[in-house]
N, C-alpha and C. Protein backbone atom coordinates (compact mmCIF):
# COMPACT_ATOMS: atom_id res chain seq x y z
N UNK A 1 22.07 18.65 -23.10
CA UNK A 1 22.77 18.30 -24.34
C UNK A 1 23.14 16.80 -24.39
N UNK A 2 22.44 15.96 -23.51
CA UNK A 2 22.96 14.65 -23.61
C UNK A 2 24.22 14.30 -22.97
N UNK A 3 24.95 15.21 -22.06
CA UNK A 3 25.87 14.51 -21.66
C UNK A 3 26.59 14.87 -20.23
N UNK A 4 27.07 14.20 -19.53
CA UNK A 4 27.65 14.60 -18.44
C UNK A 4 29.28 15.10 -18.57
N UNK A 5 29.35 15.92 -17.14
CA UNK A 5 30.52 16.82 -17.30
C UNK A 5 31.81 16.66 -16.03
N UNK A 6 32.95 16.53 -16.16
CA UNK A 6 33.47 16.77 -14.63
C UNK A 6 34.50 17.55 -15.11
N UNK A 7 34.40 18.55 -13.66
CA UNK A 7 35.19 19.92 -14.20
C UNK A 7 35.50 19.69 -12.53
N UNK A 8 37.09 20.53 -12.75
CA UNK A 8 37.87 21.34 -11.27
C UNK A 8 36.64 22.20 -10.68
N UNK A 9 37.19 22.11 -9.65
CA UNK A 9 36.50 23.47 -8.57
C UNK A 9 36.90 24.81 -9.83
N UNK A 10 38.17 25.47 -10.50
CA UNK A 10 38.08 25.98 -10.84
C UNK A 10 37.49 26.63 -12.62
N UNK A 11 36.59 25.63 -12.69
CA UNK A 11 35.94 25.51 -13.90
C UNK A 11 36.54 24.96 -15.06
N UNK A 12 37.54 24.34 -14.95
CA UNK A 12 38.20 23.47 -16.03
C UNK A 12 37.41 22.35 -16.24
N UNK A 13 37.48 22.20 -17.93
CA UNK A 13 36.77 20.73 -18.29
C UNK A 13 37.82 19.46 -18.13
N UNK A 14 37.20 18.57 -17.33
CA UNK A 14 38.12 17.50 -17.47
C UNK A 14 38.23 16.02 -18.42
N UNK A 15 36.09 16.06 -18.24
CA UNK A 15 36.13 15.04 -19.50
C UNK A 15 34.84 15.41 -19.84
N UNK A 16 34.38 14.97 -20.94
CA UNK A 16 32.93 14.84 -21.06
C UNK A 16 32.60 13.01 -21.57
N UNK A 17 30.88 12.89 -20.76
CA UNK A 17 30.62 11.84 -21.05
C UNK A 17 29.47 11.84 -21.91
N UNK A 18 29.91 10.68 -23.01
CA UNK A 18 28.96 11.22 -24.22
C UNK A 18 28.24 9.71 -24.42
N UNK A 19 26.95 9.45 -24.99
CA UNK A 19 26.51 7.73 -25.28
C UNK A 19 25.37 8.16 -25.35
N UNK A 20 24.48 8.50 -24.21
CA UNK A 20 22.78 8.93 -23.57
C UNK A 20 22.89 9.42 -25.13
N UNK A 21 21.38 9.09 -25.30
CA UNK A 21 20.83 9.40 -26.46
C UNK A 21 19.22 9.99 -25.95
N UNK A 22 19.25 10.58 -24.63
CA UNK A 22 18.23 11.71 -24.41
C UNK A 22 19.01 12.73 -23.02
N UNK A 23 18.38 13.24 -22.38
CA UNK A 23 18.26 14.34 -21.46
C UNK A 23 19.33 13.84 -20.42
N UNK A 24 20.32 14.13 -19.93
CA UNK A 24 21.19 13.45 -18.74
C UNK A 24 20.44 14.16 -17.01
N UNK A 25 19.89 13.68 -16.25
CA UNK A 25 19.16 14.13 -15.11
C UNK A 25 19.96 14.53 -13.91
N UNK A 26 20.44 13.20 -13.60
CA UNK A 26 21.13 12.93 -12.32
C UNK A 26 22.62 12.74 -12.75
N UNK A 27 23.29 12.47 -11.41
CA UNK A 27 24.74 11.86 -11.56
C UNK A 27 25.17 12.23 -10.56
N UNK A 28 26.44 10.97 -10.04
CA UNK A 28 26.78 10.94 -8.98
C UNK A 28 27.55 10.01 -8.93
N UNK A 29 28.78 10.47 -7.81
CA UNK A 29 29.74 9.62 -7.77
C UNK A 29 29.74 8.60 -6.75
N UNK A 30 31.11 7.70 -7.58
CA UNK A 30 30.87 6.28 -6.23
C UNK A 30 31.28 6.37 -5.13
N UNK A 31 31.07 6.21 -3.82
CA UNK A 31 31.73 6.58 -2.43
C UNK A 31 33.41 6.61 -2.76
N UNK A 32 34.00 5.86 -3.47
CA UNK A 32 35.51 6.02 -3.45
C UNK A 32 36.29 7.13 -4.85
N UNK A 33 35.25 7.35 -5.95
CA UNK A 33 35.46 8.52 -6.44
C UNK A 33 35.99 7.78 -7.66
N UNK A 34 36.18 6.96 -8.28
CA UNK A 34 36.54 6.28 -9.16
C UNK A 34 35.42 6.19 -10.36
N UNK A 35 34.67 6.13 -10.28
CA UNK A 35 33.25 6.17 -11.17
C UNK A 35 32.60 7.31 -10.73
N UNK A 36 31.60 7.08 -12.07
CA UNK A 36 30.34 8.33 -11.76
C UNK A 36 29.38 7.06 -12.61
N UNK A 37 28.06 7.50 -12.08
CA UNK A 37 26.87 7.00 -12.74
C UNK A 37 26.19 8.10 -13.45
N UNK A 38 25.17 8.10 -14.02
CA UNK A 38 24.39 9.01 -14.68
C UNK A 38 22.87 8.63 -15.31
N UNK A 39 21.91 8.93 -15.22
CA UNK A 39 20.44 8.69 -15.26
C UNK A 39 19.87 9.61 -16.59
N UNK A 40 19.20 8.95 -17.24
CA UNK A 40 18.80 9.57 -18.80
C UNK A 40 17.08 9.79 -18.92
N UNK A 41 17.09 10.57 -19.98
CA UNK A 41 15.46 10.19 -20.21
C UNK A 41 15.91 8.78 -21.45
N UNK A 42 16.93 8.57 -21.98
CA UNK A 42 16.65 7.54 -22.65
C UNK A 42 16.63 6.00 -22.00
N UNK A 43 15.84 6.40 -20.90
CA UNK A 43 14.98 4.71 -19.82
C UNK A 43 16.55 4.24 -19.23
N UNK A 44 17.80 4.53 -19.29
CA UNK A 44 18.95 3.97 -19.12
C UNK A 44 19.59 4.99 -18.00
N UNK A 45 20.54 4.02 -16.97
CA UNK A 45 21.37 4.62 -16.14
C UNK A 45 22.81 3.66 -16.67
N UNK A 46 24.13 4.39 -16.32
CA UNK A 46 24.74 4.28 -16.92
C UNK A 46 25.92 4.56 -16.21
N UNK A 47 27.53 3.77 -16.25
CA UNK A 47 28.25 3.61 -15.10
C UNK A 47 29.82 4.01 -16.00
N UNK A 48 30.74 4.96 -15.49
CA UNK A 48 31.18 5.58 -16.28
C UNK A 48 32.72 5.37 -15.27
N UNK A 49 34.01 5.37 -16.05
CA UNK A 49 35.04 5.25 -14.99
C UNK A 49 35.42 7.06 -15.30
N UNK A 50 36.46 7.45 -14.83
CA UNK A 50 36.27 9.44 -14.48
C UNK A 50 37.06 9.81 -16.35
N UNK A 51 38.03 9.03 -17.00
CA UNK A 51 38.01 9.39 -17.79
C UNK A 51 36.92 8.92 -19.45
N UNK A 52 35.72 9.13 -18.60
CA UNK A 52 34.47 9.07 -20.38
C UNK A 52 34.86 7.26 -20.47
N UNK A 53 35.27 6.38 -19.97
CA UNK A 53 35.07 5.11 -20.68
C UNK A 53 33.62 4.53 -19.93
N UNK A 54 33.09 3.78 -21.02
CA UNK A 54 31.36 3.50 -20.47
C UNK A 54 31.45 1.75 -20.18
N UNK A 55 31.57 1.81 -18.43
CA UNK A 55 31.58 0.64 -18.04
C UNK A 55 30.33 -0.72 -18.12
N UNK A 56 29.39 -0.25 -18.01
CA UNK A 56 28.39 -0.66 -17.80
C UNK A 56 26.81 0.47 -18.24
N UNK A 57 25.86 -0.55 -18.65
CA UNK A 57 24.39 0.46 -18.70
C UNK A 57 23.52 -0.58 -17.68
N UNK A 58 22.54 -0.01 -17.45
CA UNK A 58 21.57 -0.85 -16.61
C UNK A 58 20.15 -0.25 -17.33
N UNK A 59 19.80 -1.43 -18.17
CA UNK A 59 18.60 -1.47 -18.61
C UNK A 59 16.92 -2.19 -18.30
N UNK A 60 16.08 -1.75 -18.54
CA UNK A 60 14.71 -2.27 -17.73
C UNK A 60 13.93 -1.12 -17.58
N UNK A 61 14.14 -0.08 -17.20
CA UNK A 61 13.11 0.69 -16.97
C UNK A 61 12.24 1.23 -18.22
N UNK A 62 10.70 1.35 -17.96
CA UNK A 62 9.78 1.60 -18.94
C UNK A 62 9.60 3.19 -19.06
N UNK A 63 10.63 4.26 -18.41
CA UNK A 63 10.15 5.25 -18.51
C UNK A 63 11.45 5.68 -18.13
N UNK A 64 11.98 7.09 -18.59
CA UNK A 64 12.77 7.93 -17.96
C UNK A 64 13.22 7.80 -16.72
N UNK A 65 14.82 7.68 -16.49
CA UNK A 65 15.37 7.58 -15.33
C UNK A 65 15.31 8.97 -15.02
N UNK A 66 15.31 9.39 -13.33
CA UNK A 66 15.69 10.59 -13.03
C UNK A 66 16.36 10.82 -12.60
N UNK A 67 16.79 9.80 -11.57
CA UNK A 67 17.78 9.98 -10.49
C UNK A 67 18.15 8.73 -10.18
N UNK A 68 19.61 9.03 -10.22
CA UNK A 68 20.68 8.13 -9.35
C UNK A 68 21.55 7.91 -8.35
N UNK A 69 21.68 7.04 -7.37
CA UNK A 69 22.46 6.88 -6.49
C UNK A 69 23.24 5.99 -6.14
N UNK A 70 24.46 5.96 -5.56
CA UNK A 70 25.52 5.12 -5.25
C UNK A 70 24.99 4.80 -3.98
N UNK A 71 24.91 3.47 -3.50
CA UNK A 71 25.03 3.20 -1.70
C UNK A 71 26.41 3.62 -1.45
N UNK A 72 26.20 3.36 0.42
CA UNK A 72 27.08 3.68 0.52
C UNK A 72 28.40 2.74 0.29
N UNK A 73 28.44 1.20 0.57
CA UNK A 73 29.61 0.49 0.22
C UNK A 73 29.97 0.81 -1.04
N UNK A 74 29.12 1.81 -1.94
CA UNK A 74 29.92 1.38 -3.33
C UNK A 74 29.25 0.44 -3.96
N UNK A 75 28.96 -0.77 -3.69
CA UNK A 75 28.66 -2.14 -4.69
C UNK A 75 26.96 -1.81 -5.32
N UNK A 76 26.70 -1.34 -5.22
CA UNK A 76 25.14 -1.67 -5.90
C UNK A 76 24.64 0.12 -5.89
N UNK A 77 23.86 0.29 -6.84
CA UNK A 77 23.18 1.47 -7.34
C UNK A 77 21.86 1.42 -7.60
N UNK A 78 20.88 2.65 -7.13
CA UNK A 78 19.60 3.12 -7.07
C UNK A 78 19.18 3.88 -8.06
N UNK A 79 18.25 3.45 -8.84
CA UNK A 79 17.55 4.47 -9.89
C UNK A 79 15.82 4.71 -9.78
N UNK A 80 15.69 5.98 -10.17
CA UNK A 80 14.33 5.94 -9.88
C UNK A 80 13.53 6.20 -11.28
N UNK A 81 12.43 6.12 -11.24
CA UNK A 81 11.99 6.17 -13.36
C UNK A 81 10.44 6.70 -13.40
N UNK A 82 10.04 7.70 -14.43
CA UNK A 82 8.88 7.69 -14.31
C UNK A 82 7.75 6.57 -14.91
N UNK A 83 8.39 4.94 -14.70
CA UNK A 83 7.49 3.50 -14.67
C UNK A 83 7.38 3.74 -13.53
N UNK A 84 6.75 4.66 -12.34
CA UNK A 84 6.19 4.44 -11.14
C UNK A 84 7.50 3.88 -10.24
N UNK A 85 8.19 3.22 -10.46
CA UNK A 85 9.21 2.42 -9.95
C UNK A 85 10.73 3.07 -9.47
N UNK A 86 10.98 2.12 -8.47
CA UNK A 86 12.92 2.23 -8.17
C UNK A 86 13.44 1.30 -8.31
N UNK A 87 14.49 0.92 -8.39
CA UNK A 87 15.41 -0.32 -8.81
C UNK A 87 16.63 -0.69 -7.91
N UNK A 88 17.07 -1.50 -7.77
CA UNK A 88 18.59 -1.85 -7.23
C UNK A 88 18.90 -2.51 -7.93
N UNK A 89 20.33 -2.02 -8.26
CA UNK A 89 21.37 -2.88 -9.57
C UNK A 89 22.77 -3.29 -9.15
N UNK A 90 23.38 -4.31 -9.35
CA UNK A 90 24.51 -4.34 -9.09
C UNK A 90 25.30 -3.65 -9.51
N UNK A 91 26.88 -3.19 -9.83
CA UNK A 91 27.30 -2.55 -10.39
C UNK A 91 27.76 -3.23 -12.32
N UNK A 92 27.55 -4.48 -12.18
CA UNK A 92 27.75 -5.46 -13.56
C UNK A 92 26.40 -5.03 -14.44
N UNK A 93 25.23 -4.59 -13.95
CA UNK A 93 23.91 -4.66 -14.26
C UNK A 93 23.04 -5.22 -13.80
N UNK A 94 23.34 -6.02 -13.12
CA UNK A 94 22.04 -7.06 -12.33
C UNK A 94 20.89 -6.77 -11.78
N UNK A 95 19.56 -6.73 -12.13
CA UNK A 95 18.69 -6.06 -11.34
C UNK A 95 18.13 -6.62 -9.95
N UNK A 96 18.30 -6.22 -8.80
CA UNK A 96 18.48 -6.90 -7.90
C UNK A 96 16.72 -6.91 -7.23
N UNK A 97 16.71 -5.76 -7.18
CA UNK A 97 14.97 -6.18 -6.52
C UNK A 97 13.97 -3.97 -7.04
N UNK A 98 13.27 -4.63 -7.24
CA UNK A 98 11.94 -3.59 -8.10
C UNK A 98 11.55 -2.76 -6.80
N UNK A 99 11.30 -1.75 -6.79
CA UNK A 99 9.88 -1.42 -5.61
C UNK A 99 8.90 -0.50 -6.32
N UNK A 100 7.60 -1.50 -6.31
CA UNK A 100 6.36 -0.91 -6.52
C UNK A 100 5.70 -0.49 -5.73
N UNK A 101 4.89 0.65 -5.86
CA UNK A 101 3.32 0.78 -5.05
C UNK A 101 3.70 2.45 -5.29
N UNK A 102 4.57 3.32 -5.46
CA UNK A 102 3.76 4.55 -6.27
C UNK A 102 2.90 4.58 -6.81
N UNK A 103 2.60 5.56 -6.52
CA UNK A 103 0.85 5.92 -7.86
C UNK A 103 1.20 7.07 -8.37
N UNK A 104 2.78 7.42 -9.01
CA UNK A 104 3.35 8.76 -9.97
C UNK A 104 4.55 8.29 -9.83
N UNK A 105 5.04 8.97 -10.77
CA UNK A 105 6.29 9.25 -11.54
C UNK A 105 7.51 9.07 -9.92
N UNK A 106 8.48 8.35 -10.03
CA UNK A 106 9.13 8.83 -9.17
C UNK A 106 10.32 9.51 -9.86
N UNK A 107 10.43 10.25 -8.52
CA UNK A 107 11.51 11.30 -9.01
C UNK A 107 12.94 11.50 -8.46
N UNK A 108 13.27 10.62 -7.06
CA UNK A 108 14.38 10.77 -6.68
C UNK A 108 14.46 9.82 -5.90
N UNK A 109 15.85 8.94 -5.41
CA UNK A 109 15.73 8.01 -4.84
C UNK A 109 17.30 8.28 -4.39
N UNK A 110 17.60 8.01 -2.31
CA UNK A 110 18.34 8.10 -1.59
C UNK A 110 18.84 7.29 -0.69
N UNK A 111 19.79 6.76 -0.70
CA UNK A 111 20.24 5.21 -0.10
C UNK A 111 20.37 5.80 1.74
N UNK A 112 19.95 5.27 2.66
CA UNK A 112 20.46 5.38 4.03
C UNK A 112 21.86 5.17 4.37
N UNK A 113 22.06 6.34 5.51
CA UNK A 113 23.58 6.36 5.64
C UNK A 113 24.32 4.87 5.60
N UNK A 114 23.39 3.83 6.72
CA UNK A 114 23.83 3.13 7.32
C UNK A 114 24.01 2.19 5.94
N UNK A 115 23.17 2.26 4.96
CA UNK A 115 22.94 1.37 3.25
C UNK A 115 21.83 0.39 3.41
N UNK A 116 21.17 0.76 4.76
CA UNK A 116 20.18 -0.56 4.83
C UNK A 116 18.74 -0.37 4.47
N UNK A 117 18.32 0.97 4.42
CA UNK A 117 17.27 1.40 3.54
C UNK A 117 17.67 2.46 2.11
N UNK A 118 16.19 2.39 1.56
CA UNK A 118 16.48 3.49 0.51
C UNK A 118 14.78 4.45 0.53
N UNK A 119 15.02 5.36 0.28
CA UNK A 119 13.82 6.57 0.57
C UNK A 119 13.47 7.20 -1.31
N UNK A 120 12.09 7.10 -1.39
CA UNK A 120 12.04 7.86 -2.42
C UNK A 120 11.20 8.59 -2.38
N UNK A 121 10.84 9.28 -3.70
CA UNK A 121 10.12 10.69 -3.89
C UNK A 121 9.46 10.85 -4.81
N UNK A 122 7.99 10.45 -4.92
CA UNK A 122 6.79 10.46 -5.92
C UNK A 122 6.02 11.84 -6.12
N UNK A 123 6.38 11.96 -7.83
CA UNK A 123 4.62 12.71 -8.03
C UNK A 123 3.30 12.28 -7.28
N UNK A 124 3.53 10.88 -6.88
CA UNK A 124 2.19 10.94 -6.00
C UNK A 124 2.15 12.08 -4.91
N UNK A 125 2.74 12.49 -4.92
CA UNK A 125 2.90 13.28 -3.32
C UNK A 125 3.39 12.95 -2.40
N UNK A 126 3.69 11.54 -1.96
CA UNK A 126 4.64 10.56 -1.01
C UNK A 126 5.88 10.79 -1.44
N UNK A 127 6.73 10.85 -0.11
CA UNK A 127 7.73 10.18 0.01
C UNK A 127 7.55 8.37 0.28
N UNK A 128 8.38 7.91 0.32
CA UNK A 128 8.25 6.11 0.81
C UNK A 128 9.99 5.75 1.40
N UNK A 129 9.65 5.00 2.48
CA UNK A 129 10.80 4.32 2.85
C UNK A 129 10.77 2.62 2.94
N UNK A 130 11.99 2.28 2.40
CA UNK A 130 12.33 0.46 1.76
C UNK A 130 13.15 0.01 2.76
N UNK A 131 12.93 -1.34 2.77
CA UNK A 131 14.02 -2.15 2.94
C UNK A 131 15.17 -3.03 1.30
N UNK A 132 16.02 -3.40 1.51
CA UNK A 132 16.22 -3.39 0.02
C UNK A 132 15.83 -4.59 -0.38
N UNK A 133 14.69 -5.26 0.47
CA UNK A 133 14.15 -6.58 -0.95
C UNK A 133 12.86 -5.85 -0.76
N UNK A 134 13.03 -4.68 -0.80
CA UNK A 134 11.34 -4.01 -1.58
C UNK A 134 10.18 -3.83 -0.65
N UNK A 135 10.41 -4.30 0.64
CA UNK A 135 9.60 -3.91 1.70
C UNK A 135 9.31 -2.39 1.92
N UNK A 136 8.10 -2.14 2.17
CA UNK A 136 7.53 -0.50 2.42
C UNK A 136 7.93 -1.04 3.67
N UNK A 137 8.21 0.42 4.64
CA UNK A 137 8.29 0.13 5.89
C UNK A 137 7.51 1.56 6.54
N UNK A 138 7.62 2.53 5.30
CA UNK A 138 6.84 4.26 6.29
C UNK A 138 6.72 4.92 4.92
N UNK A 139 5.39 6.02 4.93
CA UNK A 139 4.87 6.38 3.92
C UNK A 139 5.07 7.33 4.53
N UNK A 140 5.53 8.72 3.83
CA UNK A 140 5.49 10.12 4.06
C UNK A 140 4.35 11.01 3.72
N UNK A 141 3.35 11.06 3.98
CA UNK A 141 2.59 12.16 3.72
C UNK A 141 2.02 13.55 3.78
N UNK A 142 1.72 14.45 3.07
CA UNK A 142 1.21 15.89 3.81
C UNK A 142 1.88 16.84 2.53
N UNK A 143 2.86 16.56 1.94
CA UNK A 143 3.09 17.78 0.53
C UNK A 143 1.36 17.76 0.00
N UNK A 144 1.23 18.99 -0.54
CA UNK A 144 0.38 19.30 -0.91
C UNK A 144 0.56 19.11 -2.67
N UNK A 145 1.65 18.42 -3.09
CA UNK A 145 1.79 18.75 -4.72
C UNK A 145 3.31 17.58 -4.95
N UNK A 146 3.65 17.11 -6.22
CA UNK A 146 4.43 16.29 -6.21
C UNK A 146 6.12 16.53 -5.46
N UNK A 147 6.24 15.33 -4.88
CA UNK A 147 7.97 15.45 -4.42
C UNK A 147 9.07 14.92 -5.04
N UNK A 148 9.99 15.83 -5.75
CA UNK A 148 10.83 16.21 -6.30
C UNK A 148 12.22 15.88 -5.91
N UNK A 149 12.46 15.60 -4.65
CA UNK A 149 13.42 14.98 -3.83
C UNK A 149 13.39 14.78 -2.56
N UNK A 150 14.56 14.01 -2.50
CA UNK A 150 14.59 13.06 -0.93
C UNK A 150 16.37 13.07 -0.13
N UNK A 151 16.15 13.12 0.55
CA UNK A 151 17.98 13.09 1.03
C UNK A 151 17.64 12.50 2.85
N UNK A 152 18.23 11.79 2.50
CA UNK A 152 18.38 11.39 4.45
C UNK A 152 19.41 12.30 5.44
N UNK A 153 19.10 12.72 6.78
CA UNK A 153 20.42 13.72 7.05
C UNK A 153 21.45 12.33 7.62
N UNK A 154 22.73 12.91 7.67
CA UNK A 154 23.59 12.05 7.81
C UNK A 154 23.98 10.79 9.03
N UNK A 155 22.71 11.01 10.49
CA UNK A 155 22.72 10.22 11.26
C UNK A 155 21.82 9.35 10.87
N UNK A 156 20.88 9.41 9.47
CA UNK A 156 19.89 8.59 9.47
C UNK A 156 18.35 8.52 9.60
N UNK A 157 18.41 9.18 10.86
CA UNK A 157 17.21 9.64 11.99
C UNK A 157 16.10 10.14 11.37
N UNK A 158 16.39 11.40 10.05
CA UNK A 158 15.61 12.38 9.53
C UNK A 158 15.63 11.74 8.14
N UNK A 159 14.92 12.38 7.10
CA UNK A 159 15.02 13.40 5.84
C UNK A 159 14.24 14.39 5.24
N UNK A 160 14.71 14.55 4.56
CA UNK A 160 14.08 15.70 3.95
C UNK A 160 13.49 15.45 2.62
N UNK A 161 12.43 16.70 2.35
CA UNK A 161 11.68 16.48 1.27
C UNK A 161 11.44 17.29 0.41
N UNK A 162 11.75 17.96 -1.01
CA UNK A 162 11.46 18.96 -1.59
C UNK A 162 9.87 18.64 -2.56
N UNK A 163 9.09 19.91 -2.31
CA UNK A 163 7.85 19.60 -3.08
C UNK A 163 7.64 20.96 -3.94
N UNK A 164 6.91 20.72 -5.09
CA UNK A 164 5.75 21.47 -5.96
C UNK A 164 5.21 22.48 -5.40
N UNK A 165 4.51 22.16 -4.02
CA UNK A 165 3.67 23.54 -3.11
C UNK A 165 4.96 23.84 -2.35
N UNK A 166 5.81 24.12 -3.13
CA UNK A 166 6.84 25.48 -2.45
C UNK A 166 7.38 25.33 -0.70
N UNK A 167 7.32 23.61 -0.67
CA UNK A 167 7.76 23.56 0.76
C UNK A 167 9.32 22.49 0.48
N UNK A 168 9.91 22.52 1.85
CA UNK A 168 10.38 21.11 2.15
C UNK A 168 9.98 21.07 3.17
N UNK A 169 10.34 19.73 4.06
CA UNK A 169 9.93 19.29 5.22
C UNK A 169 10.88 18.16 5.26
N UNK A 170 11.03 17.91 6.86
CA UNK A 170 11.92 17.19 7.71
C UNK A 170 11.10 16.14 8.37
N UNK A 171 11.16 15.17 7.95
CA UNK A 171 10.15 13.87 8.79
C UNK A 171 11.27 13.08 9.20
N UNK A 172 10.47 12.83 10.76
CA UNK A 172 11.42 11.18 11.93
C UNK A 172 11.48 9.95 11.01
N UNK A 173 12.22 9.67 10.76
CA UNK A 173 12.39 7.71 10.12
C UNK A 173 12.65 6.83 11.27
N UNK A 174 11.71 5.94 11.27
CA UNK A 174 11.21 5.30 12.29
C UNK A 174 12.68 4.41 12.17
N UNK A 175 13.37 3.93 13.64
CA UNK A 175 14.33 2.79 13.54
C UNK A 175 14.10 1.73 12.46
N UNK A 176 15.00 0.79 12.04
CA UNK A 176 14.61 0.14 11.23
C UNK A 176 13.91 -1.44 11.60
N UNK A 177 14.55 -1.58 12.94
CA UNK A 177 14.53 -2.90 13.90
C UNK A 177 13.44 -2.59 14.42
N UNK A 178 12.97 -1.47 14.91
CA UNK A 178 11.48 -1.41 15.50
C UNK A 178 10.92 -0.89 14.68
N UNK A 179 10.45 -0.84 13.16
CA UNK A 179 9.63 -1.08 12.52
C UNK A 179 9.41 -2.42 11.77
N UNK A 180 10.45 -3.59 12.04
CA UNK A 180 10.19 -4.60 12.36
C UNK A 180 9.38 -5.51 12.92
N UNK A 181 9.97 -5.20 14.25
CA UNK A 181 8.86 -5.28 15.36
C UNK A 181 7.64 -5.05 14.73
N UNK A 182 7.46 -3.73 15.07
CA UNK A 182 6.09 -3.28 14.78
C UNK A 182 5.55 -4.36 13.75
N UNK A 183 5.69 -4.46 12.36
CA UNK A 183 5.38 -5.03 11.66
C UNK A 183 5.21 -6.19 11.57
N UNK A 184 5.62 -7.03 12.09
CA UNK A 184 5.65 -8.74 12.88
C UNK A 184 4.14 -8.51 14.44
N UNK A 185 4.26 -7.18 14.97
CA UNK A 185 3.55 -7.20 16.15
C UNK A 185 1.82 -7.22 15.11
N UNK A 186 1.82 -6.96 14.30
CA UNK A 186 1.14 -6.51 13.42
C UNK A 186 0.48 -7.95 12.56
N UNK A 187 1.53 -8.33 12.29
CA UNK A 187 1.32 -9.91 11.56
C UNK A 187 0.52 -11.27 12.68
N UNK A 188 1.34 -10.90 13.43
CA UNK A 188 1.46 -12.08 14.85
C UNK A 188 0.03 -13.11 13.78
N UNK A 189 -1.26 -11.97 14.35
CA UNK A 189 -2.20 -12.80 14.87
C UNK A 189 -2.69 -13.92 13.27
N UNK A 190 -2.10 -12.38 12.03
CA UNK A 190 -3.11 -13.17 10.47
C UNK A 190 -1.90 -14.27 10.86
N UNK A 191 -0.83 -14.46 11.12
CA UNK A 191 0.33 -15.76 11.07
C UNK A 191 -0.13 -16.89 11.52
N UNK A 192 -0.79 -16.54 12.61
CA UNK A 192 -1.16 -18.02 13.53
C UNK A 192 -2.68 -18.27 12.95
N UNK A 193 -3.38 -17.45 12.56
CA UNK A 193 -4.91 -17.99 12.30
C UNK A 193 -5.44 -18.12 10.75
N UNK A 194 -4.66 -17.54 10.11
CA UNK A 194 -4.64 -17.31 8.68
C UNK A 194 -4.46 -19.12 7.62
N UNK A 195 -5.63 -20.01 7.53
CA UNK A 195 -5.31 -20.84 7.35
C UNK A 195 -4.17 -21.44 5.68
N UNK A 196 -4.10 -20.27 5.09
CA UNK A 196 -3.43 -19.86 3.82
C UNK A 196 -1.87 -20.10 3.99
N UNK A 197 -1.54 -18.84 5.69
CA UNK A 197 -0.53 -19.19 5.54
C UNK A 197 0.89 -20.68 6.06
N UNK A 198 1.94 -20.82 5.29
CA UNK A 198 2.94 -22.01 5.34
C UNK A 198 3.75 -21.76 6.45
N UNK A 199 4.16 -20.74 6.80
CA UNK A 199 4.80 -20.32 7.42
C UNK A 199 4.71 -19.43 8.42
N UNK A 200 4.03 -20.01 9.62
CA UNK A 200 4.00 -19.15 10.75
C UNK A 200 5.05 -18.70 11.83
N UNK A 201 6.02 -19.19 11.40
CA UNK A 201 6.82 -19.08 11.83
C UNK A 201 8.03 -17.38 11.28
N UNK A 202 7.21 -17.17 10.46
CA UNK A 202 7.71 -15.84 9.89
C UNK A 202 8.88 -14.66 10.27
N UNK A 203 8.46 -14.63 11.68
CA UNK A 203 8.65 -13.30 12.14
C UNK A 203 9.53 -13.57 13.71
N UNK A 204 9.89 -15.12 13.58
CA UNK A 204 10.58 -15.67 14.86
C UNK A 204 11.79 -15.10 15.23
N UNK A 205 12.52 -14.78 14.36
CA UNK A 205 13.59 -14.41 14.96
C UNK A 205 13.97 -13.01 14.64
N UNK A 206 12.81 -12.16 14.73
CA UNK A 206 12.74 -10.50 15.05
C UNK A 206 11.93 -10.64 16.55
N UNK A 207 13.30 -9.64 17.07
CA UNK A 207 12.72 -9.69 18.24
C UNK A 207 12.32 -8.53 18.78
């Protein structure tokens, strides 16, 4: 019906939030409970204080938001859209950094406990894990049909994955510092011989 709801544990209405001018998807509150966000098909996510006043929208996306998330400090928020894309926003609106390379609709997007990655969840059939200036760092593969959601368990270590072919699944998330590594161990050689690149010095102070 276009709008989000917060009610008691015992089913009392407390407010309704009204503006979205399509489908309301997601929503979720801010680590300290003071706000809620909310994700639309009308391309907009949207930042709400608990009684219905509309703080902020965050606009840009070319397609239906689905899902939203609070990090964990609180300061900045995750949306995911079917433009292939996820976003990081400040809480003013600011769009802070894009992540491309789906090939479908994404559908859910989950900040790491620690706030230093974010994990999402494509109709491609991938999951994907970020750094937050948009670095891929691990591709999830093996659903047999699109994934629908993503949640990290609370040490970090894991998450989980809901899919289309009637599964979930639990995949290792590689450390974040040694997929670093890795990824610099990886670079080393195009760094030093690659006559293109300015900066070989890249990857010096991952150790």
């Amino acid at each position: 019906d276009n709008t989000a709801r917060l009610w008691t544990l015992n089913g009392q209405l407390l407010q309704e939030f009204k503006g979205h001018q399509g489908l309301v998807n997601s929503v979720s509150f801010s680590p300290d409970g003071k706000t809620i966000a909310t994700a639309s098909d009308d391309n907009t996510a949207r930042l709400w204080t608990l009684n219905g006043q509309l703080l902020q929208e965050f606009k840009g996306h070319q397609g239906l938001v689905n899902s939203v998330s609070f990090s964990p400090d609180g300061k900045t928020i995750a949306t995911a859209s079917d433009d292939n894309t996820a976003r990081l926003w400040t809480l003013n609106g600011q769009l802070l950094q894009e992540f491309k390379g789906h090939q479908g609709l994404v559908n859910s997007v989950s900040f790491s406990p620690d706030g230093k990655t974010i994990a999402t969840a494509s109709s491609d059939g991938t999951a994907r894990l970020w750094t937050l200036n948009g670095q891929l760092l691990q591709e999830f593969k093996g659903h047999q049909g699109l994934v629908n959601s993503v949640s990290f368990s609370p040490d970090g270590k894991t998450i989980a994955t809901a899919s289309d072919d009637n599964t979930a699944r639990l995949w290792p998330v590689d450390n974040l510092d040694r997929l670093l590594v890795r990824g610099c161990d990886w670079l080393h050689d195009y760094l030093q011989n690659n006559p293109n690149v300015t900066d070989r010095h890249l990857c010096d102070d991952i150790k």
